[in-house]
Protein backbone atom coordinates (compact mmCIF):
# COMPACT_ATOMS: atom_id res chain seq x y z
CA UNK A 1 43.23 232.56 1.95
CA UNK A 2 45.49 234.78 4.00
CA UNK A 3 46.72 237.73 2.03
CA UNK A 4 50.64 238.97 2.47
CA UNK A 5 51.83 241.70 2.73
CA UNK A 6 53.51 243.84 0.05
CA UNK A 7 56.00 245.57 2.73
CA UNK A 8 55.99 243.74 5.76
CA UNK A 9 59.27 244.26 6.96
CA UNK A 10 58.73 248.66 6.74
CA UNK A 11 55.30 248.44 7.84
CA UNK A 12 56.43 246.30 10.90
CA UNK A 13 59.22 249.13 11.62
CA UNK A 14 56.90 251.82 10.49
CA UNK A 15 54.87 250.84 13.67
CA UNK A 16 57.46 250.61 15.72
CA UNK A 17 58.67 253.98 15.25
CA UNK A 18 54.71 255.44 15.31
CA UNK A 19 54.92 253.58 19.01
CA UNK A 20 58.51 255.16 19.98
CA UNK A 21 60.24 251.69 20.09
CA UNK A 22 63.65 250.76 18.73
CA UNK A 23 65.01 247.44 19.14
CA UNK A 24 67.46 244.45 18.92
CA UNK A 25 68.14 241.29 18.24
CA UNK A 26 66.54 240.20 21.97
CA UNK A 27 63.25 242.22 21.08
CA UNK A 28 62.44 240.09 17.61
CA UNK A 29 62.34 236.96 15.81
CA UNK A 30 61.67 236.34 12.31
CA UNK A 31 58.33 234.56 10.72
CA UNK A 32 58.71 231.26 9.45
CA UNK A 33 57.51 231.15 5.55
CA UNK A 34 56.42 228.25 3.01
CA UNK A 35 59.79 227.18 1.63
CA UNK A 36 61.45 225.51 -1.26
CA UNK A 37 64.98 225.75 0.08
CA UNK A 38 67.49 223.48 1.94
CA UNK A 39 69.97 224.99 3.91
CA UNK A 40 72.67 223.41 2.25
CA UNK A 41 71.62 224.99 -1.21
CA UNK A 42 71.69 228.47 -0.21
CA UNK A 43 73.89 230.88 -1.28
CA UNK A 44 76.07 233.43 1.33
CA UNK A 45 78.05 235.48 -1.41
CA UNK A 46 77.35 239.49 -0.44
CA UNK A 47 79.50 242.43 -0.19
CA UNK A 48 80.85 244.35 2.31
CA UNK A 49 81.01 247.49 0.30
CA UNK A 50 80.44 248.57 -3.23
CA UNK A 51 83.46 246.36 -4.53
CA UNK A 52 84.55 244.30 -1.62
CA UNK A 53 82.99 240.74 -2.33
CA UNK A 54 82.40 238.38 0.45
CA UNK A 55 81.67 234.09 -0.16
CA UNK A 56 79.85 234.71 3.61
CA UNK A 57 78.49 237.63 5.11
CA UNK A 58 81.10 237.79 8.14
CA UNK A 59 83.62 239.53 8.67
CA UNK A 60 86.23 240.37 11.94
CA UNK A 61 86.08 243.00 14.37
CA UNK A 62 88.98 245.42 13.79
CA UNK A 63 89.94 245.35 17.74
CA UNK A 64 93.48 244.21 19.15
CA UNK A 65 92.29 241.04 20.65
CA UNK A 66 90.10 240.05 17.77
CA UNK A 67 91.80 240.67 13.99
CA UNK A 68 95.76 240.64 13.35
CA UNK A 69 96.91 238.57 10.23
CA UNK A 70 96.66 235.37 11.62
CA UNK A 71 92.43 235.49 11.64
CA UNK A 72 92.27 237.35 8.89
CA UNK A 73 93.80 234.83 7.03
CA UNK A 74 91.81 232.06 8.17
CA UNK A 75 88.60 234.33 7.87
CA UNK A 76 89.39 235.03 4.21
CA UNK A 77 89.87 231.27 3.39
CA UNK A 78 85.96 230.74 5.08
CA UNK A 79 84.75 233.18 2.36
CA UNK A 80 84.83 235.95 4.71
CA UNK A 81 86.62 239.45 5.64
CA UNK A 82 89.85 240.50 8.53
CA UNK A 83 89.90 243.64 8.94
CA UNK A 84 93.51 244.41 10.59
CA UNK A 85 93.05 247.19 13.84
CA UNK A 86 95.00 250.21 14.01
CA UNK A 87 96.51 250.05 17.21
CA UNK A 88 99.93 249.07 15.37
CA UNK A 89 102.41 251.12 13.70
CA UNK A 90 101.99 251.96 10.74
CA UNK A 91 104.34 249.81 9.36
CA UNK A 92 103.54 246.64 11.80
CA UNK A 93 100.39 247.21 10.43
CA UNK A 94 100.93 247.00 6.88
CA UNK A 95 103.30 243.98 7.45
CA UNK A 96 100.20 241.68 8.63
CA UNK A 97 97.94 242.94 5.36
CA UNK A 98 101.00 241.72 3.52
CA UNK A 99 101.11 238.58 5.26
CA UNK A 100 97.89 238.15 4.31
CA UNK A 101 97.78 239.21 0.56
CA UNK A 102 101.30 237.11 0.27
CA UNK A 103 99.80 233.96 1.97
CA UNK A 104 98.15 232.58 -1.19
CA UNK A 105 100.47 232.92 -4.47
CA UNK A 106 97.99 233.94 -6.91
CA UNK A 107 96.29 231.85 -9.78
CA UNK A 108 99.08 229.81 -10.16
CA UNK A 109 100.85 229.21 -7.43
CA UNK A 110 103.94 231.25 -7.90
CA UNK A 111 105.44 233.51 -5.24
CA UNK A 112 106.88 236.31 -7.22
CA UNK A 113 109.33 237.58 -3.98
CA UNK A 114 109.98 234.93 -2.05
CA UNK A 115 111.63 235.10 1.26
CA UNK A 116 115.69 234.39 0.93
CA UNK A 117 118.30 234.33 3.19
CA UNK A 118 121.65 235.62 2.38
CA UNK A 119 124.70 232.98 1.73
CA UNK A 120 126.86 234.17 4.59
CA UNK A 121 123.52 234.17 6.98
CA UNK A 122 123.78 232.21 10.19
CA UNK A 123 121.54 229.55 10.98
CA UNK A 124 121.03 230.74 14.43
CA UNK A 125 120.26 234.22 12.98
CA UNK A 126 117.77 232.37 10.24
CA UNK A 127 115.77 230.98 12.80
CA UNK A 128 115.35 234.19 14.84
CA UNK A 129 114.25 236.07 11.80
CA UNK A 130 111.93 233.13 11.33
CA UNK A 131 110.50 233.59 14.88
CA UNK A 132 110.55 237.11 15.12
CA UNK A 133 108.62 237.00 11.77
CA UNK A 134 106.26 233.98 12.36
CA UNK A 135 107.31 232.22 9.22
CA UNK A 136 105.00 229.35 8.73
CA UNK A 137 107.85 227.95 6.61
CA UNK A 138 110.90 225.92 6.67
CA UNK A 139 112.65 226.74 2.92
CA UNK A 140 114.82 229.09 2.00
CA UNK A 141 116.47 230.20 -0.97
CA UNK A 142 119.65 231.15 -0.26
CA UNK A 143 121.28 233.83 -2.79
CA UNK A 144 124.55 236.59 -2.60
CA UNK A 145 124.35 239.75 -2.68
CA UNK A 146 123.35 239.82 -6.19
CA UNK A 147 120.18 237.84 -6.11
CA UNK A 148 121.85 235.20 -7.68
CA UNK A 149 120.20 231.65 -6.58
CA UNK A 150 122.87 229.53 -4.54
CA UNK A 151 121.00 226.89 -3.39
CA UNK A 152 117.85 226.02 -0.93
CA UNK A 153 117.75 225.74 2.93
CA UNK A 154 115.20 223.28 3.78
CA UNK A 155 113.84 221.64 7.20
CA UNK A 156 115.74 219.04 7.26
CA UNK A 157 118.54 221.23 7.02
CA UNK A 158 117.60 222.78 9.88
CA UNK A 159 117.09 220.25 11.79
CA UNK A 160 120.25 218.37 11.60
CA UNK A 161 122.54 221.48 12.34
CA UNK A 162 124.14 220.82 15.23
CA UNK A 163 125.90 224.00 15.26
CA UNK A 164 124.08 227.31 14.64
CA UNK A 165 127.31 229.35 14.04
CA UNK A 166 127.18 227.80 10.57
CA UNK A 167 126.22 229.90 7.68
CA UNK A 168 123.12 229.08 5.18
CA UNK A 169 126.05 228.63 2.43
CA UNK A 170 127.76 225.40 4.44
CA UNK A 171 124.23 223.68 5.14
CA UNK A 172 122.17 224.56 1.94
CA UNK A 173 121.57 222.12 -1.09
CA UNK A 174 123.69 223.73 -3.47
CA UNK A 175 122.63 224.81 -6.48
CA UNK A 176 123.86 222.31 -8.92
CA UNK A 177 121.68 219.28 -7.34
CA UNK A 178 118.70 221.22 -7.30
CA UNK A 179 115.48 221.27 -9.77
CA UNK A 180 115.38 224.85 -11.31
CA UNK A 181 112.65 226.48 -13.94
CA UNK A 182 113.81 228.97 -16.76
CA UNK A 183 111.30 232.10 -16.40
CA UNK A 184 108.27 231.84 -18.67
CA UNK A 185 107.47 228.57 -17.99
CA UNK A 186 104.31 227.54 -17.70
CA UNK A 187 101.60 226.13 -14.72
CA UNK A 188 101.19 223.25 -15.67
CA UNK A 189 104.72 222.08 -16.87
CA UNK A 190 106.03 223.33 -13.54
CA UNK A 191 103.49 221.08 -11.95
CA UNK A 192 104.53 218.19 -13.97
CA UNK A 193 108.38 219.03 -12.91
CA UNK A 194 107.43 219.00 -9.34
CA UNK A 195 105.32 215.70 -9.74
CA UNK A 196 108.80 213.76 -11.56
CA UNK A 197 110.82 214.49 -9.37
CA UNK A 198 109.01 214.74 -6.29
CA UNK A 199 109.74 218.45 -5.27
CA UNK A 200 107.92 220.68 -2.58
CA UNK A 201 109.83 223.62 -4.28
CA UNK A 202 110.95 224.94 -7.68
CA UNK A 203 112.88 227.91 -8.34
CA UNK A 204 112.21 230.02 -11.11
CA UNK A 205 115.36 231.82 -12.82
CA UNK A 206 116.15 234.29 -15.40
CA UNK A 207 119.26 234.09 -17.66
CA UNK A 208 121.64 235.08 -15.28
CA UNK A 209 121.08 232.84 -12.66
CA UNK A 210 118.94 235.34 -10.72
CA UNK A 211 115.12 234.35 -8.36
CA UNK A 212 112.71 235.71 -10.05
CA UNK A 213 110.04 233.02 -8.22
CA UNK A 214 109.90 230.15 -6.39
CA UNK A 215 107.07 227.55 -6.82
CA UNK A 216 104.95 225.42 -3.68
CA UNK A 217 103.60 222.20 -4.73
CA UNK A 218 100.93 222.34 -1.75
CA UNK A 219 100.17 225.71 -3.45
CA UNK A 220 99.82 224.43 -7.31
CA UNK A 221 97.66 220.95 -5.74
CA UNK A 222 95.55 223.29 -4.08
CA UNK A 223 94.63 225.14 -7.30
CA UNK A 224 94.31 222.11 -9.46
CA UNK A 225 91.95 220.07 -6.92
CA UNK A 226 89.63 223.59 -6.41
CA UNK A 227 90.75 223.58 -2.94
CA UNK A 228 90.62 227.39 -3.11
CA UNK A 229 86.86 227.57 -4.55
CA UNK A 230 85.55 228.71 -1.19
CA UNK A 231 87.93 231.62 -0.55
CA UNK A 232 87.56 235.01 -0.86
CA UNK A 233 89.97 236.11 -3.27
CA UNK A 234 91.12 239.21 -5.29
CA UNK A 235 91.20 239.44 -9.12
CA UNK A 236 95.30 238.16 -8.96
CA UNK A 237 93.86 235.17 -6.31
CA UNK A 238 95.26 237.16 -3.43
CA UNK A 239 93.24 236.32 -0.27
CA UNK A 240 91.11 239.98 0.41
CA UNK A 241 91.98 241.99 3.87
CA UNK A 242 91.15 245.20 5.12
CA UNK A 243 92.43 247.56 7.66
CA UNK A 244 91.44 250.17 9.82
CA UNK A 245 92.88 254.06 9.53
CA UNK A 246 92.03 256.96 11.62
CA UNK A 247 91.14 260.41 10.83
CA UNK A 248 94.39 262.34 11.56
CA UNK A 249 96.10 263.79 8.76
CA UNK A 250 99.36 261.55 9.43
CA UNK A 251 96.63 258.61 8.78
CA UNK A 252 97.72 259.58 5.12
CA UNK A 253 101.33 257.74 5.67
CA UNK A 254 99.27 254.63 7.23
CA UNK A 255 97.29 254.59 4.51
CA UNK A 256 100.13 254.84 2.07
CA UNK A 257 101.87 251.55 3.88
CA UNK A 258 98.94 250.07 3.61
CA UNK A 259 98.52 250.35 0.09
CA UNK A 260 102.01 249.21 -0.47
CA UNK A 261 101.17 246.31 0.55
CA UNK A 262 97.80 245.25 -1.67
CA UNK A 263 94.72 246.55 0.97
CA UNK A 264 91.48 245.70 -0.61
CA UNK A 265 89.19 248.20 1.44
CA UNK A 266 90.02 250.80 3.93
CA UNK A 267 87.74 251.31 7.29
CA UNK A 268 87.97 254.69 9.02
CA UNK A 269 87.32 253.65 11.99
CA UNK A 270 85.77 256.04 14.59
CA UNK A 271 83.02 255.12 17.80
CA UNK A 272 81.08 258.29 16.32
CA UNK A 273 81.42 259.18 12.15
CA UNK A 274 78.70 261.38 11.76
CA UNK A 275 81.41 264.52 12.60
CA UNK A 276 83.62 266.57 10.80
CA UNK A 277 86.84 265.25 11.39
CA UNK A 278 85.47 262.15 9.46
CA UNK A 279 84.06 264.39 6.86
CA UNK A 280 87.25 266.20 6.73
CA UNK A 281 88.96 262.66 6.64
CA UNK A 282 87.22 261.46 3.34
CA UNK A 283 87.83 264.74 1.46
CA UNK A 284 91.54 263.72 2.22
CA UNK A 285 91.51 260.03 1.55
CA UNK A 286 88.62 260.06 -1.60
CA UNK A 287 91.09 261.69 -3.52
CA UNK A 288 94.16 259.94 -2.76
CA UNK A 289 92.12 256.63 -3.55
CA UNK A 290 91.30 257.94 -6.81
CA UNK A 291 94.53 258.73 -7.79
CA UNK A 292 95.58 255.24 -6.50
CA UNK A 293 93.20 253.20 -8.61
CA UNK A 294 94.58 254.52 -11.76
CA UNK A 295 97.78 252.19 -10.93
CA UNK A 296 96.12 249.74 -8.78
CA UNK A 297 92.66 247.55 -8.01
CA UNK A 298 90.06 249.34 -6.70
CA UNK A 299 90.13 250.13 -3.21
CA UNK A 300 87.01 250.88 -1.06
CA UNK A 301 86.58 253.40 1.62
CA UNK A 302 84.13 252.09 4.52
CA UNK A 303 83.13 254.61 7.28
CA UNK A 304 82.01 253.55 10.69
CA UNK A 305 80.13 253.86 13.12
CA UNK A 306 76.92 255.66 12.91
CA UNK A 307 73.52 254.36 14.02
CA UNK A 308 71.30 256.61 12.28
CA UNK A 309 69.78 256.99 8.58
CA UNK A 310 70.41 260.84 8.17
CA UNK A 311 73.89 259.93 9.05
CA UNK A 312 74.25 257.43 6.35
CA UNK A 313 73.27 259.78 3.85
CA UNK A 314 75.30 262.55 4.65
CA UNK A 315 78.87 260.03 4.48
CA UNK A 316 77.54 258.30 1.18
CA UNK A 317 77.22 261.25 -0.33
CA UNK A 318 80.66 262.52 0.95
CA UNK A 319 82.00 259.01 -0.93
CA UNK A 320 81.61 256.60 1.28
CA UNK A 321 81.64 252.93 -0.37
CA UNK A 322 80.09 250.90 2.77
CA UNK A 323 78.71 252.02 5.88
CA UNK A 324 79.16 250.39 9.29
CA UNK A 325 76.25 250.34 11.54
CA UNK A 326 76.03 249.93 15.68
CA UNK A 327 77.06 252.50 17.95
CA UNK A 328 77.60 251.21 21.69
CA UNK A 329 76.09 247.14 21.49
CA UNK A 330 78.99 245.54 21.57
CA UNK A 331 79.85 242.92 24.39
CA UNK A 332 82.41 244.74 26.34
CA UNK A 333 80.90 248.49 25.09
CA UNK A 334 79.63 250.77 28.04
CA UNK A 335 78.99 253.79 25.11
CA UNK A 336 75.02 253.92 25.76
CA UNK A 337 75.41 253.90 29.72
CA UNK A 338 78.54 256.23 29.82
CA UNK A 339 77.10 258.71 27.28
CA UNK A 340 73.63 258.07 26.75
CA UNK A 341 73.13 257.58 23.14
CA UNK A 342 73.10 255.17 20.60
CA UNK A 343 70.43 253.35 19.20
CA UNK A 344 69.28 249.65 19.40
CA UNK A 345 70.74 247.52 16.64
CA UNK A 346 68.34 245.97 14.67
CA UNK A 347 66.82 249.66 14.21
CA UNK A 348 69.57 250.99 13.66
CA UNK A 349 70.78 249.11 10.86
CA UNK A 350 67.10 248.89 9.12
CA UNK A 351 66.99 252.64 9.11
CA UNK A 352 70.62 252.77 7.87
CA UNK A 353 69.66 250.11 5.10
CA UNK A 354 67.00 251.99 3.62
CA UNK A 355 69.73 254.89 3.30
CA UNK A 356 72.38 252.15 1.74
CA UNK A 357 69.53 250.24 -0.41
CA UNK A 358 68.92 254.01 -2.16
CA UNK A 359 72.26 254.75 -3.48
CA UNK A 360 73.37 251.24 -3.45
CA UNK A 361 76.23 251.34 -0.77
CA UNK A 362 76.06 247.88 1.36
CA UNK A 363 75.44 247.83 5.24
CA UNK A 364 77.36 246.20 7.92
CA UNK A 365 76.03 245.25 11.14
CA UNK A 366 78.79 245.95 13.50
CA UNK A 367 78.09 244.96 16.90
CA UNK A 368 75.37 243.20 19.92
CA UNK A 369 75.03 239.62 17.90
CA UNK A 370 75.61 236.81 20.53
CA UNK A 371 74.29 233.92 19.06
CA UNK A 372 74.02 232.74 15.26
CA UNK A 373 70.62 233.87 14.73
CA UNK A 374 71.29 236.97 15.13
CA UNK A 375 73.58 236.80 12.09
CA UNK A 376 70.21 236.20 10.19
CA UNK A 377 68.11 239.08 11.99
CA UNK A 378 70.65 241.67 11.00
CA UNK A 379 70.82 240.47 7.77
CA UNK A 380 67.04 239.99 7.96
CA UNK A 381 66.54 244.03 8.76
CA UNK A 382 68.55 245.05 6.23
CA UNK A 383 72.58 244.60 6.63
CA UNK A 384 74.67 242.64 3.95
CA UNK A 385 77.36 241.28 6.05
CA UNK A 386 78.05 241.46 9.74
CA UNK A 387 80.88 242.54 12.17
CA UNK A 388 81.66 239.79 14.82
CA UNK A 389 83.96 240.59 17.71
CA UNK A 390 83.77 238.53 20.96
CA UNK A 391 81.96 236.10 18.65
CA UNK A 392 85.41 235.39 17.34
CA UNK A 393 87.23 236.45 20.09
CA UNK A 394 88.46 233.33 21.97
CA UNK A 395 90.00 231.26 19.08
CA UNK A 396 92.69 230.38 18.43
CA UNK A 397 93.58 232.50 15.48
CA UNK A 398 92.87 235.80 17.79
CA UNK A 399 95.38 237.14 19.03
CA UNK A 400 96.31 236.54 22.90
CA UNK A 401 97.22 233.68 24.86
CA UNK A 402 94.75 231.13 26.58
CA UNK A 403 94.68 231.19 30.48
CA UNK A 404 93.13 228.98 33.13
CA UNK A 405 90.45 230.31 35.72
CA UNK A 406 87.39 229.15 37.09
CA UNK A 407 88.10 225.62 35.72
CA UNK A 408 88.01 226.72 31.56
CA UNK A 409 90.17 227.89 29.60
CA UNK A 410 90.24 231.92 28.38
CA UNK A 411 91.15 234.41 26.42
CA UNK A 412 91.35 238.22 26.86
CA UNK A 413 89.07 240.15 24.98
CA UNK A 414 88.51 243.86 25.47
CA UNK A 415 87.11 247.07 23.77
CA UNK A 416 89.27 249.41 22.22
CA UNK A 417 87.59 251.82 24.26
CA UNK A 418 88.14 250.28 27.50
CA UNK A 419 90.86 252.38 30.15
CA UNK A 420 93.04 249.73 29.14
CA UNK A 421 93.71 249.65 25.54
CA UNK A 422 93.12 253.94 25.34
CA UNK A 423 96.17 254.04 27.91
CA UNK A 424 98.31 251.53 25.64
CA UNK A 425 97.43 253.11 22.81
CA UNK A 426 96.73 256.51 20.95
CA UNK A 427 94.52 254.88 18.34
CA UNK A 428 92.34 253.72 20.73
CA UNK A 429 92.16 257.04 22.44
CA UNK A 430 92.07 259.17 18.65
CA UNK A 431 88.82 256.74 17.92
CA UNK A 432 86.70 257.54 21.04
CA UNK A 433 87.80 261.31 20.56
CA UNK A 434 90.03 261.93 24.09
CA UNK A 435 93.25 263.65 24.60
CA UNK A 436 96.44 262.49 25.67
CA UNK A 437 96.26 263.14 29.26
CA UNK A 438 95.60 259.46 30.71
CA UNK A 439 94.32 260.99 33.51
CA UNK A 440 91.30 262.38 32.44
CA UNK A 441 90.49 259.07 30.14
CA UNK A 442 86.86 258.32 30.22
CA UNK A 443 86.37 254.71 29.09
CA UNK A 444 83.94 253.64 26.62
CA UNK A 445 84.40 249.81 27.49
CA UNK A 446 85.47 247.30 29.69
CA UNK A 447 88.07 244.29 29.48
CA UNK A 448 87.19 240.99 29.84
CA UNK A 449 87.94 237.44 29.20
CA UNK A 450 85.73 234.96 27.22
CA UNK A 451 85.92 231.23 26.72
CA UNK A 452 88.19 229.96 24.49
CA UNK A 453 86.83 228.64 21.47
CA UNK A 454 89.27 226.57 19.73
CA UNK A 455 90.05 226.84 15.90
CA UNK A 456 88.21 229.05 14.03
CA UNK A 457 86.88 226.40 11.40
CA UNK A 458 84.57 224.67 14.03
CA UNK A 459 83.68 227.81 15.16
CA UNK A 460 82.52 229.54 11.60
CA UNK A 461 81.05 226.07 10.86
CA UNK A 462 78.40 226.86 13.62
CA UNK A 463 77.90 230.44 12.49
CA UNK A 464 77.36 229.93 9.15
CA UNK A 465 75.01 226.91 10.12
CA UNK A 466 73.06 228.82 11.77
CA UNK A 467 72.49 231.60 9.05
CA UNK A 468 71.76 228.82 6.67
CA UNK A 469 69.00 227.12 8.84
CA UNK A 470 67.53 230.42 8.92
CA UNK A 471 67.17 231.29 5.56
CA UNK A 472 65.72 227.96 4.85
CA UNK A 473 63.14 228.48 7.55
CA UNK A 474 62.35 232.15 5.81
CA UNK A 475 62.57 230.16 2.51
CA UNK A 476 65.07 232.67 1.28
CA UNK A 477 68.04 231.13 -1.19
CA UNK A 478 69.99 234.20 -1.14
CA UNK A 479 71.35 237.16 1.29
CA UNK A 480 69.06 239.24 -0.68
CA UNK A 481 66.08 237.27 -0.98
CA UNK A 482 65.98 237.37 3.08
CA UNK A 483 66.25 240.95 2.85
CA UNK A 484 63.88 241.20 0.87
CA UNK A 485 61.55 238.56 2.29
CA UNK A 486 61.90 238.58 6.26
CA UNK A 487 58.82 239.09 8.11
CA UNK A 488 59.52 240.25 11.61
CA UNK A 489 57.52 239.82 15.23
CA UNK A 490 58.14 241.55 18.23
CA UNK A 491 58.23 239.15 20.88
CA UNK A 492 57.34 239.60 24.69
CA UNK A 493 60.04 238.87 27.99
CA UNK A 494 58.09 235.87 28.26
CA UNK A 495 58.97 234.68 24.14
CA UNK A 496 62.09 235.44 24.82
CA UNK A 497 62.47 233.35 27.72
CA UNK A 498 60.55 230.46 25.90
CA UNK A 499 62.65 231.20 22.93
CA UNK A 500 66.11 230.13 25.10
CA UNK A 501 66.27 226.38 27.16
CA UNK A 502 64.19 226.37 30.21
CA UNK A 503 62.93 224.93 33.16
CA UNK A 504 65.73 221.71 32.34
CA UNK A 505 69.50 221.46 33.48
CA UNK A 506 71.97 221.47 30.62
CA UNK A 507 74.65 218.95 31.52
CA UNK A 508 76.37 219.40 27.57
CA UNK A 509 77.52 222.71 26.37
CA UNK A 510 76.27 222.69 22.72
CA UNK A 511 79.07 224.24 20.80
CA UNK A 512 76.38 226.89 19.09
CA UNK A 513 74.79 227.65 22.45
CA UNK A 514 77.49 228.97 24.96
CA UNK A 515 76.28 228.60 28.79
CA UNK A 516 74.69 232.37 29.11
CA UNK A 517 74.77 232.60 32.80
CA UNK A 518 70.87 233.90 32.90
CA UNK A 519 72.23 237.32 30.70
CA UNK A 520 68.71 236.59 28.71
């Protein structure tokens, strides 16, 4: 009978360490185990710090071509996390965590601002707002300038004005042949109103005529069929969404936006954490936070990037509610040949892990996975969720258009430390620590383009897949039963080569195996 281990997983990295190795995803693979579970009956729910749930263990790279609202919607309605980048304005910024926290109306389906237009509005001047804005919406309630509800400005309105000199008053349903609600009424006799007399919308009213809330029936069906089971959701049924802050003292007045507008966890983002400006950073924002959360839900302060365990320690214990892990293995990240440092991934975040597992502060792997099994590695060695950035670059959610070369399709993805993105923007210069003279920039990454992916459904579908097979082949039913239970080898060039498609021709992309150009 072969005897297990008690601690395979630190004895494996023990050695490692006694032999001067550190590693990533490339270097290992994980031992198959007797198992008991299907994929399909595993469960993905983590956290991506102490009180920022996640349905799956994924969440979005806080770069300019990778996370603006549109992903971090969609990411939040897969169970997973957008965290919004920081080369915006402050208040651009905040606008697209509001779009997010406003895209879902709660537990019951009623928007509690809605978006009017004025009575003596143009249509013309509607439908730039509209663009400029990125409505995903056609109706409008139209009110004066006392709030008071007028009447609605549909799509069909809109699309059978001829003349866009006309103001929302002359084109609207008026009031008196729509369906209003008296305030207080409840869910489900608001549902039942919409159902009777078939009604996408239903205004909610106070006494005096004035919106006070304006009910979607796709929103109400989608609560009463459990449509909205799978997303990640705050305690009001607001999708979740982060953002990313520097470490400047004006980041206080981002970080005041952003709070304005419902932020769920903050990430002060920096290529190096482990100095004092961060340290000087959290005594600033810990504080503030506190303060916050006696008015509002809790709000989490993750710190990133470090690669080391001593480093770990020394920002939990300055208040740090997650930790991101992975300094210089991203895709388009030239940190460890520019400078020299950083440490191999998979290393890197088990030594980080056994930091976070002590003072129970959750681990993200941010950075160097390529394929979905390397979701389950990290995860494996010790992370609870993981960062993805060109792995989600390339849909169509990210932001950027599509362009043709080389007989594919494209999109741009680049690092916010490449020369590009530090001479667009000071962000991206304030996070790899360089001054204003564009001159002297020394880039820490590169820009690039990488194939374009489609929607981000199909491509989270293969992701999550992937993590699912994995943990049934570890025979792990939970994030942290494979954290607990992975068993790890070290595998030689020649494993690694067997471990990828060889000596065939692939004539079929497989949509969870991009073509890898012999990179392995």
């Amino acid at each position: 009978m072969f005897k297990r281990r008690s601690l395979p997983k630190d004895e494996f990295f023990r050695k490692m360490e006694q032999l001067g190795l550190a590693l990533t995803f490339n270097d290992v693979r994980l031992r198959t185990d007797y198992s008991e579970v299907m994929p399909h009956e595993v469960n993905l729910e983590s956290k991506f710090s102490r009180n920022t749930p996640l349905k799956i263990p994924i969440v979005s790279a806080a770069m300019d071509t990778v996370t603006e609202y549109r992903l971090a919607i969609e990411i939040a309605k897969h169970g997973g996390l957008g965290i919004i980048h920081r080369g915006l304005p402050p208040e651009v910024q905040a606008y697209h965590v509001g779009r997010v926290k406003h895209h879902l109306n709660g537990k019951t389906g009623l928007i509690k601002k809605p978006i009017c237009v004025h009575e003596h509005d143009t249509i013309n001047e509607i439908l730039e707002r509209k663009k400029k804005k990125d409505y995903q919406f056609d109706s409008f309630p139209v009110v004066n300038e006392n709030k008071v509800l007028l009447g609605l400005l549909t799509g069909n309105d809109f699309t059978f004005c001829d003349d866009l000199t006309m103001k929302a008053k002359e084109i609207m349903t008026p009031l008196k042949d729509l369906i209003t609600i008296p305030e207080g009424t409840s869910f489900e006799k608001a549902y039942e109103k919409m159902k009777a007399f078939k009604k996408k919308h239903l205004p909610v009213i106070d006494n005096n005529g004035k919106l006070i809330g304006l009910y979607s029936f796709k929103d109400i069906k989608n609560i009463k069929a459990g449509n909205t089971k799978q997303y990640n959701l705050d305690s009001e049924g607001r999708l979740i969404v982060g953002a990313a802050i520097g470490v400047g003292e004006e980041e206080l007045l981002r970080l005041e936006k952003l709070i304005e507008e419902h932020v769920d966890v903050i990430v002060i983002d920096t290529a190096h954490a482990d100095t004092r400006s961060v340290h000087e950073a959290l005594k600033r924002v810990i504080p503030y936070i506190k303060e916050i959360k006696r008015t509002h839900s809790s709000i989490d302060v993750v710190v990133g990037n470090i690669s080391e365990a001593e480093a770990a320690e020394r920002l939990i214990k300055a208040g740090a509610d997650g930790i991101r892990v992975g300094q210089g293995p991203g895709a388009i990240c030239t940190t460890r040949i520019i400078a020299g440092t950083g440490t191999p991934q998979v290393t890197a975040v088990y030594n980080c892990s056994k930091v976070g597992d002590k003072y129970g502060v959750p681990i993200n792997a941010d950075g160097g996975l390529e394929y979905s099994g390397d979701i389950t590695i990290a995860i494996a060695a010790g992370a609870h969720s993981v960062t993805l950035g060109s792995m989600l670059a390339g849909t169509d959610e990210a932001p950027g258009e599509i362009v043709f070369k080389e007989g594919r399709s494209w999109k741009k993805y680049r690092g916010m430390g490449s020369l590009e993105a530090m001479k667009e923007s000071k962000a991206s210069r304030d996070r790899y620590r360089q001054n204003e003279k564009t001159e002297d920039l020394v880039p820490e990454g590169v820009t690039s383009l990488v194939p374009y992916k489609g929607g981000l459904h199909k491509v989270l579908a293969q992701y999550i897949g992937g993590l699912r097979s994995g943990m049934g082949y570890v025979g792990a039913a939970t994030i942290k039963e494979l954290r607990e239970k992975a068993r790890f080898y070290r595998i030689s060039p020649a494993g690694r080569r067997e471990s990828h498609p060889h000596s065939v021709l692939i004539t079929e992309e497989a949509p969870n195996y991009p073509g890898t150009g012999g990179r392995w």
